[in-house]
C-alpha atoms as a PDB file:
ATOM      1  CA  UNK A   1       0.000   0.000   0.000  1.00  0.00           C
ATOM      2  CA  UNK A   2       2.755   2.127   0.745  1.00  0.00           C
ATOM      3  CA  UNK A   3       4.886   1.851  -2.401  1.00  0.00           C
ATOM      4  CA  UNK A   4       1.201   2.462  -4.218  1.00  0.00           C
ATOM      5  CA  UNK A   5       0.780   5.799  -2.473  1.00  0.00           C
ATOM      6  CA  UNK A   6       4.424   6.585  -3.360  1.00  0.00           C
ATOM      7  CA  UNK A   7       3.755   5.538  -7.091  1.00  0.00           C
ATOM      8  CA  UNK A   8       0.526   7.729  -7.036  1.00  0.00           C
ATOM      9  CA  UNK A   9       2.447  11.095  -5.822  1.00  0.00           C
ATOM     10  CA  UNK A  10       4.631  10.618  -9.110  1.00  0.00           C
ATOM     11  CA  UNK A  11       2.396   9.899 -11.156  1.00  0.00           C
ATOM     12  CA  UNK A  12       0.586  12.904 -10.587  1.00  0.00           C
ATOM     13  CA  UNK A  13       3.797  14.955 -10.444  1.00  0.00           C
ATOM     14  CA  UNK A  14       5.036  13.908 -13.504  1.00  0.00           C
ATOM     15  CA  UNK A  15       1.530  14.738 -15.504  1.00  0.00           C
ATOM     16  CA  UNK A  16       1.148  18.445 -13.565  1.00  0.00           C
ATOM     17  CA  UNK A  17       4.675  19.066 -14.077  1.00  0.00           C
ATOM     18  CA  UNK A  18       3.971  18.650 -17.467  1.00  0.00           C
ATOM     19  CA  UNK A  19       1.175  20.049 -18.339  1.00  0.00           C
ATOM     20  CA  UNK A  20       2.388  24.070 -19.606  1.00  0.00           C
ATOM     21  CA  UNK A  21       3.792  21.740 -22.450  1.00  0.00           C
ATOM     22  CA  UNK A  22       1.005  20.061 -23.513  1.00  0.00           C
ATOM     23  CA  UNK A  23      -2.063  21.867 -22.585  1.00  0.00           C
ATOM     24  CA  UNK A  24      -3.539  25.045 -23.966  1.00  0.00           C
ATOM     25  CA  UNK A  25      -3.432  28.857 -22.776  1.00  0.00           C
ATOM     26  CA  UNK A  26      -6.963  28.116 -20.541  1.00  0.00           C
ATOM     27  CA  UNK A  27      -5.699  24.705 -19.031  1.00  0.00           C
ATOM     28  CA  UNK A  28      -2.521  26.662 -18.003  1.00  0.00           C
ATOM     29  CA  UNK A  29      -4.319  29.300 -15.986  1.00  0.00           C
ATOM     30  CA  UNK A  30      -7.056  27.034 -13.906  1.00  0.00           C
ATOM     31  CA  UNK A  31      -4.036  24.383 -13.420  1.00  0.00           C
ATOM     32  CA  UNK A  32      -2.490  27.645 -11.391  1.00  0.00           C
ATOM     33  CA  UNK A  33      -5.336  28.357  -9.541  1.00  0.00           C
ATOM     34  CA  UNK A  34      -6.068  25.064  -8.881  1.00  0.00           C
ATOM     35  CA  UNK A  35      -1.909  24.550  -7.853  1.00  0.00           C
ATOM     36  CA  UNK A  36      -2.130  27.531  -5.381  1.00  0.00           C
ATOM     37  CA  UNK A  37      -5.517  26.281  -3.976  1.00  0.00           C
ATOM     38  CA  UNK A  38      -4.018  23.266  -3.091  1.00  0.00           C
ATOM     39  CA  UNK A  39      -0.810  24.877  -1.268  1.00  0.00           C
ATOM     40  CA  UNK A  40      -3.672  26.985   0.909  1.00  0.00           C
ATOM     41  CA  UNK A  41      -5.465  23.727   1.774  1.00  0.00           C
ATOM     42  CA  UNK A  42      -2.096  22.009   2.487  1.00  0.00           C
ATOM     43  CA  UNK A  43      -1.293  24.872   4.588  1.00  0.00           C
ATOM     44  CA  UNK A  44      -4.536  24.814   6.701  1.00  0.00           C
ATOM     45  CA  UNK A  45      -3.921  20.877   6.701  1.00  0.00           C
ATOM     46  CA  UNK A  46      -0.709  21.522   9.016  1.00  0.00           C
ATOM     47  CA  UNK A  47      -2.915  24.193  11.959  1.00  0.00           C
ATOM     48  CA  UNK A  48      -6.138  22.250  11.233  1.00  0.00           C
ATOM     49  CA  UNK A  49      -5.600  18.495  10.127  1.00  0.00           C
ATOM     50  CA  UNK A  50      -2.752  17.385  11.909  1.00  0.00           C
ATOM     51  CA  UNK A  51      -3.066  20.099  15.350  1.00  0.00           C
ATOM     52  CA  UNK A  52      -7.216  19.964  15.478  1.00  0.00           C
ATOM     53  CA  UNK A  53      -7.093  23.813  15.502  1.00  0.00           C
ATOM     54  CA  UNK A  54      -9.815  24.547  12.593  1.00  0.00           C
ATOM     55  CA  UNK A  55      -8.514  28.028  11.012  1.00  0.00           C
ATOM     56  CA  UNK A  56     -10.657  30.540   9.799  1.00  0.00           C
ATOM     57  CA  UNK A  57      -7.878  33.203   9.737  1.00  0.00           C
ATOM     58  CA  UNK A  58      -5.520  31.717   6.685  1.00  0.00           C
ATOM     59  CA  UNK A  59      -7.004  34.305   4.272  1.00  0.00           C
ATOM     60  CA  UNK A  60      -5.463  36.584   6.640  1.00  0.00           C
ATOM     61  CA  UNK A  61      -1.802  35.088   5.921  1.00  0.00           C
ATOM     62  CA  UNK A  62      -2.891  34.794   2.034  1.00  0.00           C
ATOM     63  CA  UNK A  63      -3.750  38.132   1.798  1.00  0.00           C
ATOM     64  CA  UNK A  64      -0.613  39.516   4.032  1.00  0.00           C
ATOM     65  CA  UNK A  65       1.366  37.292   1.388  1.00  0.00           C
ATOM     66  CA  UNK A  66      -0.039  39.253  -1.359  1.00  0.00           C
ATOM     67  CA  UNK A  67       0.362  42.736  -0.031  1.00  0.00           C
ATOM     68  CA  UNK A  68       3.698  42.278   0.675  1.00  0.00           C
ATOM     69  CA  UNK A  69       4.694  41.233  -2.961  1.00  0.00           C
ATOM     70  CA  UNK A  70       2.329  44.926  -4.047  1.00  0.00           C
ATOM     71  CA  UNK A  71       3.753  46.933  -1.561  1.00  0.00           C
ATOM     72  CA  UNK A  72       7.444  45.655  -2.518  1.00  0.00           C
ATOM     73  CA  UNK A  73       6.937  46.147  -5.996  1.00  0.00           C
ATOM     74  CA  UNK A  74       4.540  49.057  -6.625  1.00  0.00           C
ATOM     75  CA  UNK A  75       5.659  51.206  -3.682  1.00  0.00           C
ATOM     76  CA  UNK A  76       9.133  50.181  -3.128  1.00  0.00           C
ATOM     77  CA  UNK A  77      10.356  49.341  -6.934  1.00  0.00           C
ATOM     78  CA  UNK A  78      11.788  45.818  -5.487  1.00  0.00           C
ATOM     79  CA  UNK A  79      11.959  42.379  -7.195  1.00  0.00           C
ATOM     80  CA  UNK A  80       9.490  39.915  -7.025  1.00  0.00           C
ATOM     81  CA  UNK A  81      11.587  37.763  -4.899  1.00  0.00           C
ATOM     82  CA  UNK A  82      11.908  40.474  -2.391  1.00  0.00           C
ATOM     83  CA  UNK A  83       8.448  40.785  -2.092  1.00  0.00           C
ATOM     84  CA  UNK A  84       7.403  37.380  -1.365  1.00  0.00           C
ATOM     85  CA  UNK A  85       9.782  36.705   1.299  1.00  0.00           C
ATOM     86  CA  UNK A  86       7.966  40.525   2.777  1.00  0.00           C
ATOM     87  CA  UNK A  87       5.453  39.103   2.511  1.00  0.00           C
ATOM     88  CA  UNK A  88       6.267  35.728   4.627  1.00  0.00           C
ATOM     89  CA  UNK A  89       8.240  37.415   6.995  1.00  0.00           C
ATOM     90  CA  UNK A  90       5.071  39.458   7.301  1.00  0.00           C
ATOM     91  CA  UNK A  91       2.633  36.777   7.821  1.00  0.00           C
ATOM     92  CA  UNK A  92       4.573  34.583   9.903  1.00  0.00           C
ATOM     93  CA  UNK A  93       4.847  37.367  12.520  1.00  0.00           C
ATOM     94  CA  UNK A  94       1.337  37.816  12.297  1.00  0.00           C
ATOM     95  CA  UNK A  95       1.096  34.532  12.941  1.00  0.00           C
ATOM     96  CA  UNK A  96       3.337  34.320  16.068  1.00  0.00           C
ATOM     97  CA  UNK A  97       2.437  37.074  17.731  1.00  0.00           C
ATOM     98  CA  UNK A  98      -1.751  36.349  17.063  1.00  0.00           C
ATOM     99  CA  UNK A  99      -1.024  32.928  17.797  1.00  0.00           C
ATOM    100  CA  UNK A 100       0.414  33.401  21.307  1.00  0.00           C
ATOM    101  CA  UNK A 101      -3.200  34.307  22.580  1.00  0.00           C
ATOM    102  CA  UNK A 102      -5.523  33.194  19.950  1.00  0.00           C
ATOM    103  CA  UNK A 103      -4.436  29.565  20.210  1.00  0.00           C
ATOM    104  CA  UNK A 104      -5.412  29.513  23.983  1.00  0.00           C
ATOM    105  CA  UNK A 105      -9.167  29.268  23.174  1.00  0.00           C
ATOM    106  CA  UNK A 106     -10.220  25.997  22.015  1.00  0.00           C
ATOM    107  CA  UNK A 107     -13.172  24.174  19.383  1.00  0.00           C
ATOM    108  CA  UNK A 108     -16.032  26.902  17.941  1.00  0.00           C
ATOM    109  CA  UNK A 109     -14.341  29.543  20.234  1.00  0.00           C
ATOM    110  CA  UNK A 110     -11.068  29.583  18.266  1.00  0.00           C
ATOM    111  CA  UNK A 111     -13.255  29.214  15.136  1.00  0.00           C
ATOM    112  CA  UNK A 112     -14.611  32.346  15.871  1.00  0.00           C
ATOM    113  CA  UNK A 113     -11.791  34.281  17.063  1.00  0.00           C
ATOM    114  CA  UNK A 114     -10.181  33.661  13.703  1.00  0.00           C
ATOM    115  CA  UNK A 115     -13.587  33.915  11.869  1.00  0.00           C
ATOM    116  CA  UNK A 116     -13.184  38.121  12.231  1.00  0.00           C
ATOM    117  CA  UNK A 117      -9.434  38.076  11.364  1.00  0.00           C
ATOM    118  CA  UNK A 118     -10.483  38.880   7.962  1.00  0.00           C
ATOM    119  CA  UNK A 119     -12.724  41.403   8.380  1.00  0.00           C
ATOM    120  CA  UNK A 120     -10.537  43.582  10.817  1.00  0.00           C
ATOM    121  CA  UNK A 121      -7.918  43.201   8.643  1.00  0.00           C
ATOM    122  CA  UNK A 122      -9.642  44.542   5.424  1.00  0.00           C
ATOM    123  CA  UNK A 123     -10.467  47.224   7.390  1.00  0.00           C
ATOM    124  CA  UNK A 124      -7.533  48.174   8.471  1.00  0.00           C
ATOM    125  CA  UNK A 125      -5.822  47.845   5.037  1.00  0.00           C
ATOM    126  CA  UNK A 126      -8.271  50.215   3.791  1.00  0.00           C
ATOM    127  CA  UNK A 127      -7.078  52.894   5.628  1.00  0.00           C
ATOM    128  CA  UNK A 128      -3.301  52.852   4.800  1.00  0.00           C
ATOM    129  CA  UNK A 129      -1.878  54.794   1.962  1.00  0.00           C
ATOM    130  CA  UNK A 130       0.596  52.438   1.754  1.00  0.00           C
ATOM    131  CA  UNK A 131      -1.253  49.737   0.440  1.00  0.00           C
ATOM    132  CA  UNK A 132      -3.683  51.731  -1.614  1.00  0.00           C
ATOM    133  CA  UNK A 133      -6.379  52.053   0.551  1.00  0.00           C
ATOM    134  CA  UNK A 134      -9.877  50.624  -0.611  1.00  0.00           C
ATOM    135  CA  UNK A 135      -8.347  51.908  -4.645  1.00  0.00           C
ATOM    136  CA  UNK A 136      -5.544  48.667  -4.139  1.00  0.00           C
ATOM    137  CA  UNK A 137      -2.614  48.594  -6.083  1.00  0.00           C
ATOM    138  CA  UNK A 138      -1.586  47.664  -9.534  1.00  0.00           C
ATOM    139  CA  UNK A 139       1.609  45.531 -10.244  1.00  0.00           C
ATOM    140  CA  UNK A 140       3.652  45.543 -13.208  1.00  0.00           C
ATOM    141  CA  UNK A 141       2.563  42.815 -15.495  1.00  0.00           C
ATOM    142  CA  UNK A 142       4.127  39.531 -16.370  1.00  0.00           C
ATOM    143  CA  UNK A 143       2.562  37.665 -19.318  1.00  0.00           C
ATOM    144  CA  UNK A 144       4.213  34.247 -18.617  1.00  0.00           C
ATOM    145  CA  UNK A 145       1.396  31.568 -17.407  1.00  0.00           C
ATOM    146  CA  UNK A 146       4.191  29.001 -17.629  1.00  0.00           C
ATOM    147  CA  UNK A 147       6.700  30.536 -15.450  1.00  0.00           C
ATOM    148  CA  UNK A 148       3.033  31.429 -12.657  1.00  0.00           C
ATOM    149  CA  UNK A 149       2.617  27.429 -12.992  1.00  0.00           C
ATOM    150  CA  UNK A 150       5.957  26.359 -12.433  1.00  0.00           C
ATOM    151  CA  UNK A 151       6.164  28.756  -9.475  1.00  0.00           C
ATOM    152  CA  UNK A 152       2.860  26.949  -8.060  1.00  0.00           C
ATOM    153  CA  UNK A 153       3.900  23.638  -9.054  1.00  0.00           C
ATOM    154  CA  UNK A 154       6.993  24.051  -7.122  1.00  0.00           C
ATOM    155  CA  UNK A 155       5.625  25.729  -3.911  1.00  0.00           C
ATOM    156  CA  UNK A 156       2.869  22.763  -3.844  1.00  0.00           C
ATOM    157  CA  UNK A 157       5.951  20.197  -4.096  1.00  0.00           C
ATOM    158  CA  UNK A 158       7.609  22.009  -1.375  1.00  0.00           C
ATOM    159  CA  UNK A 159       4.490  22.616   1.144  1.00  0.00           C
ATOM    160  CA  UNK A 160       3.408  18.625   0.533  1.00  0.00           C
ATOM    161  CA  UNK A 161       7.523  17.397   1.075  1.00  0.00           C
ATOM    162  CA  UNK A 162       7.447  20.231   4.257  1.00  0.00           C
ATOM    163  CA  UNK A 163       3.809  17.578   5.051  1.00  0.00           C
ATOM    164  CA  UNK A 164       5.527  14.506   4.536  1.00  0.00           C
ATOM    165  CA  UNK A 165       8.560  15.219   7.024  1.00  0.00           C
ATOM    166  CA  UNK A 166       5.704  16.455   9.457  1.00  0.00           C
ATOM    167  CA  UNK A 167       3.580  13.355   9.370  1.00  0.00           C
ATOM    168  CA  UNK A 168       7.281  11.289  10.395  1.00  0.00           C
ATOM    169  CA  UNK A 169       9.032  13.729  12.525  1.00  0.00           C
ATOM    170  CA  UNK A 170       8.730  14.452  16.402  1.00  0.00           C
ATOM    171  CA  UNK A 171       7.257  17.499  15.671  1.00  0.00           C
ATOM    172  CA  UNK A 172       4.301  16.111  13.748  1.00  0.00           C
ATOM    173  CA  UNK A 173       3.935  13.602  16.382  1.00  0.00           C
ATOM    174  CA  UNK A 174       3.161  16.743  18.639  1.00  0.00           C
ATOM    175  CA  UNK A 175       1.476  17.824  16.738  1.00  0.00           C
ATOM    176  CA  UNK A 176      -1.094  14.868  15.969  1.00  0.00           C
ATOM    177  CA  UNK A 177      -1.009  14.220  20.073  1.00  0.00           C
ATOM    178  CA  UNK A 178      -2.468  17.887  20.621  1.00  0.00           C
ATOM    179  CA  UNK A 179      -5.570  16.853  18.266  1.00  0.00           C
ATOM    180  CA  UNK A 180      -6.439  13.591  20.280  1.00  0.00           C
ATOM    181  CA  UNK A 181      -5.587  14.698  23.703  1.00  0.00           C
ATOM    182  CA  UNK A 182      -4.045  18.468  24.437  1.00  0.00           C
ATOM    183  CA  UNK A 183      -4.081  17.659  28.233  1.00  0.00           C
ATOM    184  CA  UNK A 184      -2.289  14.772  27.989  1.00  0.00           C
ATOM    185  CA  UNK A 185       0.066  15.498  25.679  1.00  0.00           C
ATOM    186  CA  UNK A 186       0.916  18.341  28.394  1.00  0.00           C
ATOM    187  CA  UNK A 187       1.098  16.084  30.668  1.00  0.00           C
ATOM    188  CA  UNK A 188       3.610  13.737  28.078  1.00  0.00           C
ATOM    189  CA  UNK A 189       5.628  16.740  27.477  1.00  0.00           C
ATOM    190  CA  UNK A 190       4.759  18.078  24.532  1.00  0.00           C
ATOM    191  CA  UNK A 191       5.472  22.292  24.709  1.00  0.00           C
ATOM    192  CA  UNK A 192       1.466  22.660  23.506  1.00  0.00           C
ATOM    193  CA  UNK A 193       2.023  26.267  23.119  1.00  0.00           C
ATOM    194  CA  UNK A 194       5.371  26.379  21.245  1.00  0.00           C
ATOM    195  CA  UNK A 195       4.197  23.444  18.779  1.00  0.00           C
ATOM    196  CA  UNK A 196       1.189  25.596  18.025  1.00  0.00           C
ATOM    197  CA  UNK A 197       2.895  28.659  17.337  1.00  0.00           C
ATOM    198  CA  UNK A 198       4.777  26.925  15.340  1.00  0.00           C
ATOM    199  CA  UNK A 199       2.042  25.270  13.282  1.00  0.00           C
ATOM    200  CA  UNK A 200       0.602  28.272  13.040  1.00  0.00           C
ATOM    201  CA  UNK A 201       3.457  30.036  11.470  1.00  0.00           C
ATOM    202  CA  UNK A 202       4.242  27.632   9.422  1.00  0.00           C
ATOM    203  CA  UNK A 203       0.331  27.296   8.000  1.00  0.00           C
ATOM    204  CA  UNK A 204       0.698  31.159   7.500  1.00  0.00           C
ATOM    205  CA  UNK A 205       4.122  30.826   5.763  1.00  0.00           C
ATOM    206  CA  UNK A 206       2.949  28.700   2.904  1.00  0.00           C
ATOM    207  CA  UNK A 207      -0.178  30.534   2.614  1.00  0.00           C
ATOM    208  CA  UNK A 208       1.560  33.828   2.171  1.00  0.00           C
ATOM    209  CA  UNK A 209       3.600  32.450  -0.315  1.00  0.00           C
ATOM    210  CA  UNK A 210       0.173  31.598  -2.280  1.00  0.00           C
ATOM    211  CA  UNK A 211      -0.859  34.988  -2.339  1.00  0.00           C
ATOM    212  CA  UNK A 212       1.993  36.788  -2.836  1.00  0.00           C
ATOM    213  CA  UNK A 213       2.399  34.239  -6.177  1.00  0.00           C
ATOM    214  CA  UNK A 214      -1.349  34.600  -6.933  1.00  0.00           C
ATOM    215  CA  UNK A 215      -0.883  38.871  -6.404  1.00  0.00           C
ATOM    216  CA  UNK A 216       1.629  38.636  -8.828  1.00  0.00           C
ATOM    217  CA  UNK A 217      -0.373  36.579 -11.628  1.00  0.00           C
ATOM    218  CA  UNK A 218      -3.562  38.414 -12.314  1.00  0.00           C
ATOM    219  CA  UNK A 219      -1.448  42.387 -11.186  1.00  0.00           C
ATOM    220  CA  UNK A 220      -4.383  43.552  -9.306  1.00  0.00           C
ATOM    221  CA  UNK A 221      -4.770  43.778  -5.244  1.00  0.00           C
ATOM    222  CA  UNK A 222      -7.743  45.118  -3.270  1.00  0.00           C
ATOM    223  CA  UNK A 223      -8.466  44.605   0.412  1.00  0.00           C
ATOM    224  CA  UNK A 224     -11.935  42.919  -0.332  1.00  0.00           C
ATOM    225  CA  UNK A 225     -10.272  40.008  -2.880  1.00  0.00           C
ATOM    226  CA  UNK A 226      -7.213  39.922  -0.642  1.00  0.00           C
ATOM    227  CA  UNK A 227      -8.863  39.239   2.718  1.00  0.00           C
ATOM    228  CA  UNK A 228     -11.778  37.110   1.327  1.00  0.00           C
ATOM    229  CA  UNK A 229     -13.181  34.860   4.164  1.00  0.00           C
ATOM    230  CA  UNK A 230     -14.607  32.649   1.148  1.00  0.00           C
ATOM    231  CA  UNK A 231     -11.318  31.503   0.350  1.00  0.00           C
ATOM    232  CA  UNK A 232     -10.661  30.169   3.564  1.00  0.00           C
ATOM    233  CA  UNK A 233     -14.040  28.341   3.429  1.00  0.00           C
ATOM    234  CA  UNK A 234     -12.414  26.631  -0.048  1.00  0.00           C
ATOM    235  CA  UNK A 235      -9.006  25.877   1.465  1.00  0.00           C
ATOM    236  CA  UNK A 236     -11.087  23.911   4.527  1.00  0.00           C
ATOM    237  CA  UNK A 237     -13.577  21.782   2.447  1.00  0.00           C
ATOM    238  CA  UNK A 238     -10.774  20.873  -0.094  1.00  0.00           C
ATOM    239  CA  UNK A 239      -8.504  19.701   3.089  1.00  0.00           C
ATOM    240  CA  UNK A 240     -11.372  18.182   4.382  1.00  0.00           C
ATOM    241  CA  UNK A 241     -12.606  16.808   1.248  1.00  0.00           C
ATOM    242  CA  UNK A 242      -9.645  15.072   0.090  1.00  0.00           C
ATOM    243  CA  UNK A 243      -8.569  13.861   3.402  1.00  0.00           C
ATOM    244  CA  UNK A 244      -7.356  15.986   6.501  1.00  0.00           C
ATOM    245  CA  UNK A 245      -4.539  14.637   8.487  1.00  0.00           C
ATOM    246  CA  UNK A 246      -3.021  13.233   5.158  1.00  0.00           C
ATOM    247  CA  UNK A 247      -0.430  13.810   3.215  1.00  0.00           C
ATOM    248  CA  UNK A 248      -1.854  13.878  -0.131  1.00  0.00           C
ATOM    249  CA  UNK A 249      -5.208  13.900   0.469  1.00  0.00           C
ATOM    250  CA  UNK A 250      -5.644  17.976   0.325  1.00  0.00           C
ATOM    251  CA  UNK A 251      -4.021  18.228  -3.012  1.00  0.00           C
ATOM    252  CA  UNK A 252      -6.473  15.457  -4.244  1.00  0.00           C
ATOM    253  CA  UNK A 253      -9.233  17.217  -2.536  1.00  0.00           C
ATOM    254  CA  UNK A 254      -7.827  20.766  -4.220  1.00  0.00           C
ATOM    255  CA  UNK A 255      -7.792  19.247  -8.167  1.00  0.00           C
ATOM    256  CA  UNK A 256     -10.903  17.427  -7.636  1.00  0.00           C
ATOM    257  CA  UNK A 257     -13.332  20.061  -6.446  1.00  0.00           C
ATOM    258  CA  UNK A 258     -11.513  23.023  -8.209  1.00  0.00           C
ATOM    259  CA  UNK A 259     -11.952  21.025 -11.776  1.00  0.00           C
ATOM    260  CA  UNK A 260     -15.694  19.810 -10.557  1.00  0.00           C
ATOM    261  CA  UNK A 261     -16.257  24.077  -9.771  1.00  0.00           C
ATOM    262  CA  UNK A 262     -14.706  24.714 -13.354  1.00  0.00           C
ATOM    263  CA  UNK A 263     -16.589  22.035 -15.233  1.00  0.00           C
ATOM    264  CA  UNK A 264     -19.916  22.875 -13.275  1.00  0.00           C
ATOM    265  CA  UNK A 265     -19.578  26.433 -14.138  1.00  0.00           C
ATOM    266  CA  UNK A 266     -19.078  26.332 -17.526  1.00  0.00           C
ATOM    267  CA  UNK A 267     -21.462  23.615 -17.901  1.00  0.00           C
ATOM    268  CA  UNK A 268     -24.525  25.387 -16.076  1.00  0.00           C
ATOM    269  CA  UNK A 269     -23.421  28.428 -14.645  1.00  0.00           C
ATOM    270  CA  UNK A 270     -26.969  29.535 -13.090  1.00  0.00           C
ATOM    271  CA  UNK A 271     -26.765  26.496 -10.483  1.00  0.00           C
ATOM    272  CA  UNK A 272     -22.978  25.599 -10.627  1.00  0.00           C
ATOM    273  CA  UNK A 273     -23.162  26.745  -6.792  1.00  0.00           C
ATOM    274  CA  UNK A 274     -25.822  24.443  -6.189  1.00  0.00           C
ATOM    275  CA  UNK A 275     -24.434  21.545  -7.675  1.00  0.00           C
ATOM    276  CA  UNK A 276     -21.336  22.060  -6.160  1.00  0.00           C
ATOM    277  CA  UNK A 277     -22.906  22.237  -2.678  1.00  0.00           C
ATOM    278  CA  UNK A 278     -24.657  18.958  -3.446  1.00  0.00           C
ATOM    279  CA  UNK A 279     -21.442  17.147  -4.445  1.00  0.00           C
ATOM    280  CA  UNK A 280     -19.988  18.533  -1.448  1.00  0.00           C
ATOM    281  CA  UNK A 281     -22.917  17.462   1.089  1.00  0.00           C
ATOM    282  CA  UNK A 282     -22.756  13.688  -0.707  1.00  0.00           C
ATOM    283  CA  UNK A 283     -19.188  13.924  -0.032  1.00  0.00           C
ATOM    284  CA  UNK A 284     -19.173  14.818   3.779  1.00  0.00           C
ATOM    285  CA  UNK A 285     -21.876  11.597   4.258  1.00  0.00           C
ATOM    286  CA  UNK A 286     -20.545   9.168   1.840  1.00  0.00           C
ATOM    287  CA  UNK A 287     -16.970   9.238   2.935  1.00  0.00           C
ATOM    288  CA  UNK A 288     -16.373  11.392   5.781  1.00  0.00           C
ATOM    289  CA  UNK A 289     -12.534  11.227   6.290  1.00  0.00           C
ATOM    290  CA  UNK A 290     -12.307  12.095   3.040  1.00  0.00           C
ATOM    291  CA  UNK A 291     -10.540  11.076  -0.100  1.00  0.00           C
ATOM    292  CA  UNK A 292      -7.650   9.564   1.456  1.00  0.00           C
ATOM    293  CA  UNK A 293      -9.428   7.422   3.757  1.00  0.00           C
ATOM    294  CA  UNK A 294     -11.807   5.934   1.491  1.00  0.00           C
ATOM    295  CA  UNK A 295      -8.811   4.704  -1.358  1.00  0.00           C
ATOM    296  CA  UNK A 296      -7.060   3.282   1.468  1.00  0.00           C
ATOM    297  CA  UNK A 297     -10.576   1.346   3.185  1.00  0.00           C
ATOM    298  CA  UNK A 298     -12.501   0.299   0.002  1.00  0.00           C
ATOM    299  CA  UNK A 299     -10.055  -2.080  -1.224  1.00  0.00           C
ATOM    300  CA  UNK A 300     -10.908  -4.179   1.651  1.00  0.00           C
ATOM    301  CA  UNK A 301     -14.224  -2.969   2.425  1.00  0.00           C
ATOM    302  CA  UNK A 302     -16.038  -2.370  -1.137  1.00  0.00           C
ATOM    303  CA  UNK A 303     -19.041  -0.613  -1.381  1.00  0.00           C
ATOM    304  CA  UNK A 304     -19.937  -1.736   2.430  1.00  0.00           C
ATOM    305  CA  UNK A 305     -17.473   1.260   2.978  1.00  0.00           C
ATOM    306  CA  UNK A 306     -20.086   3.931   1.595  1.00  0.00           C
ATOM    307  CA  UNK A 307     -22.858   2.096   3.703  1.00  0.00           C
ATOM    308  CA  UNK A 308     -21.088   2.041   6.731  1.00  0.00           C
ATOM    309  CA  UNK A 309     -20.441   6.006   6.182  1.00  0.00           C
ATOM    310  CA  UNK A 310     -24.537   6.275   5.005  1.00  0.00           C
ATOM    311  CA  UNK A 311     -25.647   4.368   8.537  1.00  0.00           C
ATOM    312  CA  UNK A 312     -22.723   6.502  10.747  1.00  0.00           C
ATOM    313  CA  UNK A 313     -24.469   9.929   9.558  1.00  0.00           C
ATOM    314  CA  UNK A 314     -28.408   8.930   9.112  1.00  0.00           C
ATOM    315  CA  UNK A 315     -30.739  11.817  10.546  1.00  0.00           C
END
C-alpha cells in the first residue's frame, strides 16, 4: 500500500509538471489556480488536520502574502523575490504574535476568534496609503502563465515534502497528540504552546507564499479580494474533502473540487453553486474522512465502505 501511495504522488507529479507543455493557454491558468488552492489547503492541513485547531484566519496570511509582494513592488520598486519573502516574513509574525493568545481558546471559540481576522484586517488595510487604501494597487505585469505554474507547481511540491517530514518527525507527532488529547500530551511533554505557534506560522508561511504568487499573476490587489473569508471556506472543504490529516489527500481534494467548480460552471453556470454544494454534502456523508481514507478502506471494504459512512451519519 505504501509503495502504491508513493507511485501515485509521481504519477501525478510527472503529468502536472507537465502540463504548460502540452495543454492550452486556458488549461494553463485554472491548473495555477487550482496549484495555489491546493498549497492553501495544504497549509490549513498543518494548523487544522494534523493540530485539530480549525482556522478561519488563513485568508489573513494569504492576503498579508499578497500585499507584501504589491507593496514591494509598486511602492518600493523591489523584485518579485523580495516581495514574497515581505510578505512571509510578514505573515509569519502575524502569525506568532496572534497565535500566542488566539491559540489559547479551544473548538467553535477559536473558530470564531479567527472567523473576524479577515474582516478587521480589510479594514484596516483600507485605511493605509501604503497599500492603496480601498483603490488597491496595480503591479507591473508579467505575461508568462508558464513561469506562474511552475512557481505553483513548485511551492505545492515544497508545502506537501514540508507535510511529509511532518507526518514522520517528532514534531508532527506533537502535533497529531495535541488533536487527540491536548491535556495529555501536556502532561507527556509536549510544549502545547510552542508546537502551536509553530504550526501556526508555518500554515501562515505557505499561505503567504500563495498569495503573494497569486498577487503577482492576475497584477491587481484590493483589500476585499485579498482578505476574502470565502477563500478560507475553499481551502477547509478541499482539506477536508480530500482527506485531513493526510499527506496527499488535500491536493487530491484541491484538483478534484476546483476542476468539478470549473466544469460545473461552464457547464450550467446559473446552479454551478448548487451543484457544487450537493457534491460537497454527498461527499461529507458518503466518505467522511475524506478522499484519502476511502482509497485506502474500500479495497478491503467495497461498497460496504459507503454504507457504513450512510448508517454513521443517518438523521
Amino acid at each position: 500500500m505504501k509503495h502504491w501511495r508513493i507511485a501515485l504522488g509521481v504519477a501525478l507529479f510527472a503529468a502536472l509538471a507537465a502540463l504548460p507543455w502540452y495543454g492550452s493557454d486556458v488549461m494553463i491558468q485554472f491548473g495555477i489556480s487550482a496549484l495555489l488552492l491546493a498549497v492553501l489547503a495544504q497549509g490549513w492541513n498543518i494548523i487544522g488536520g494534523y493540530t485539530g485547531y480549525p482556522s478561519f484566519g488563513n485568508s489573513v496570511f494569504y492576503g498579508l502574502g499578497a500585499y507584501g509582494v504589491a507593496i514591494a513592488m509598486v511602492q518600493w520598486h523591489l523584485p518579485f523575490g523580495v516581495g514574497l519573502a515581505f510578505g512571509a516574513l510578514l505573515a509569519v509574525a502575524f502569525a506568532v504574535l496572534l497565535g500566542i493568545p488566539v491559540l489559547r481558546l479551544k473548538g467553535h471559540y477559536f473558530a470564531i476568534a479567527t472567523l473576524a481576522l479577515s474582516q478587521v484586517m480589510t479594514a484596516i488595510v483600507s485605511n493605509i496609503p501604503l497599500a492603496g487604501q480601498n483603490i488597491g494597487l496595480v503591479l507591473p505585469p508579467l505575461n508568462d502563465d508558464r513561469l506562474f505554474y511552475l512557481l505553483a507547481l513548485a511551492l505545492l511540491t515544497v508545502a506537501t515534502a514540508s507535510i511529509f517530514w511532518l507526518a514522520r518527525s517528532r514534531f508532527g507527532f506533537g502535533l497529531i497528540a495535541i488533536r487527540e488529547d491536548e491535556e495529555g500530551a501536556a502532561v507527556m511533554g509536549v510544549n502545547t504552546t510552542l508546537y502551536k505557534v509553530l504550526a501556526f506560522a508555518l500554515s501562515g508561511f505557505f499561505s503567504a507564499l500563495a498569495g503573494g504568487i497569486h498577487a503577482y499573476w492576475i497584477t491587481f490587489l484590493d483589500p476585499a479580494s485579498a482578505f476574502d473569508i470565502g477563500l478560507n471556506v475553499k481551502m477547509i472543504i478541499m482539506a477536508v474533502f480530500g482527506g485531513a490529516g493526510t499527506v496527499l489527500g488535500p491536493v487530491f481534494g484541491a484538483l478534484s473540487l476546483a476542476a468539478v467548480s470549473e466544469l460545473l460552471a461552464s457547464e450550467v453556470t446559473s446552479i454551478a453553486g448548487l451543484f457544487f454544494g450537493i457534491v460537497i454534502v454527498a461527499a461529507v456523508v458518503l466518505m467522511p474522512r475524506g478522499l484519502a481514507d476511502m482509497l485506502r478502506r474500500i479495497r478491503s471494504a467495497g461498497w460496504h465502505y459507503f454504507a457504513e459512512n450512510i448508517r454513521a451519519n443517518r438523521i
